[in-house]
Protein backbone atom coordinates (compact mmCIF):
# COMPACT_ATOMS: atom_id res chain seq x y z
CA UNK A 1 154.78 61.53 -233.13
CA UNK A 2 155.93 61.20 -229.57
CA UNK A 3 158.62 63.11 -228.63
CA UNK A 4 161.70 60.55 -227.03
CA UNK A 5 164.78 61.71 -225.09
CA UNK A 6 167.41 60.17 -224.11
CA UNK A 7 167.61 58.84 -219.88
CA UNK A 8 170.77 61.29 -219.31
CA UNK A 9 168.88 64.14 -221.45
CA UNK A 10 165.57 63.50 -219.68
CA UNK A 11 167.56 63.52 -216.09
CA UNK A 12 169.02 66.72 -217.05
CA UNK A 13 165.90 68.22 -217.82
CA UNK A 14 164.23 67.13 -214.84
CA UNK A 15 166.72 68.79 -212.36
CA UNK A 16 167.06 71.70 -213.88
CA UNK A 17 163.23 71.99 -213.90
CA UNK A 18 163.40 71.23 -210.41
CA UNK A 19 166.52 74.16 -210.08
CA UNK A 20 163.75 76.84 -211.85
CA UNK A 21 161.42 75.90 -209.10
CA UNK A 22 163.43 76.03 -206.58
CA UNK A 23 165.35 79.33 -207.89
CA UNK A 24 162.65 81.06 -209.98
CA UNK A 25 159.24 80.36 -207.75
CA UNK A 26 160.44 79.59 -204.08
CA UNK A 27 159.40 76.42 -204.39
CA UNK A 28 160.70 72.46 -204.30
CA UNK A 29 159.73 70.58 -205.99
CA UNK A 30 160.26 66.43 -206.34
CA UNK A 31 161.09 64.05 -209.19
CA UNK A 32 158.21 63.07 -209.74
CA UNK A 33 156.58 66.63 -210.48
CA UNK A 34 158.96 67.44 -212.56
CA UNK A 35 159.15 64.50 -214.35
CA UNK A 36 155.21 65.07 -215.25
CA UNK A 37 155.15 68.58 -216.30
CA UNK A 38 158.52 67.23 -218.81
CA UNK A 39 156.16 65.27 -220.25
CA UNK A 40 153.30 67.95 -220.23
CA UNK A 41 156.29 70.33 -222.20
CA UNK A 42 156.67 67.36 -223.92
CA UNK A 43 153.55 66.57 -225.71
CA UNK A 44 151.94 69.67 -225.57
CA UNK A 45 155.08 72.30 -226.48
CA UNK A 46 157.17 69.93 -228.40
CA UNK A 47 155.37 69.37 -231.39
CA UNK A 48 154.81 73.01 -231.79
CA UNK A 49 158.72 73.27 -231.39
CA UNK A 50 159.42 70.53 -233.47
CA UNK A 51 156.51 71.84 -236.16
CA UNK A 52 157.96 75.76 -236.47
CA UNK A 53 161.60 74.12 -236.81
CA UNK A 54 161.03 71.93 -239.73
CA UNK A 55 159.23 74.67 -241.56
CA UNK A 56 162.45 77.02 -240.97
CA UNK A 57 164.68 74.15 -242.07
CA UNK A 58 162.52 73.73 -245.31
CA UNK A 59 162.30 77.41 -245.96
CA UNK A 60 166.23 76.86 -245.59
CA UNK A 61 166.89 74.33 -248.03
CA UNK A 62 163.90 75.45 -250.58
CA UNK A 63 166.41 79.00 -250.87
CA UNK A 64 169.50 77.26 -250.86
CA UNK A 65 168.10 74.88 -253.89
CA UNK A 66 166.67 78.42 -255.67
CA UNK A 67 169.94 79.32 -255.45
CA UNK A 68 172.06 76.28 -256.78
CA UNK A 69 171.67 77.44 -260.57
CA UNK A 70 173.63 80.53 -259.37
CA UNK A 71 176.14 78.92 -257.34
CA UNK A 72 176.66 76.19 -259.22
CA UNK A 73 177.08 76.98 -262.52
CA UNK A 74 180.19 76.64 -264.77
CA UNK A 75 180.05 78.12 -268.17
CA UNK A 76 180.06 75.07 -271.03
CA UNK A 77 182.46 75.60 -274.18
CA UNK A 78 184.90 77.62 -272.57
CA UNK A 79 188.12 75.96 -274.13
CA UNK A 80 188.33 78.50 -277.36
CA UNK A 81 187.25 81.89 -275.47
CA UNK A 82 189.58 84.46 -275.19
CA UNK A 83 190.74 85.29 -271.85
């Protein structure tokens, strides 16, 4: 699955990858640099990203749904217990 941003996302990206190079390595760089090593991050980072987040987000929901008997639960025939 290839990873698509959004134009004003993308643009973002690209200057402030251009604003690390500049800032972080001495070094300027142009749009068109930038805009390849986004897509290197892109295919080559992002799935990895994308992988380790869906795996939290199940291990999320797979506790939250352990937990639903305990949460929610109302006891049945309740009407003629004493209080």
């Amino acid at each position: 699955m290839t990873i698509k941003l959004k134009q004003e996302v993308s643009d973002q990206l690209i200057a402030s990858i251009k604003r690390y190079f500049e800032e972080q390595l001495d070094q300027t760089i142009g749009d068109l640099k930038a805009k390849l090593l986004l897509e290197f991050c892109l295919g080559e980072i992002g799935p990895c990203v994308y992988n380790q987040a869906i795996a939290d987000a199940q291990t999320y929901v797979q506790g939250s749904i352990a937990e639903i008997d305990s949460t929610c639960f109302e006891p049945e025939f309740g009407y003629w217990r004493e209080p």
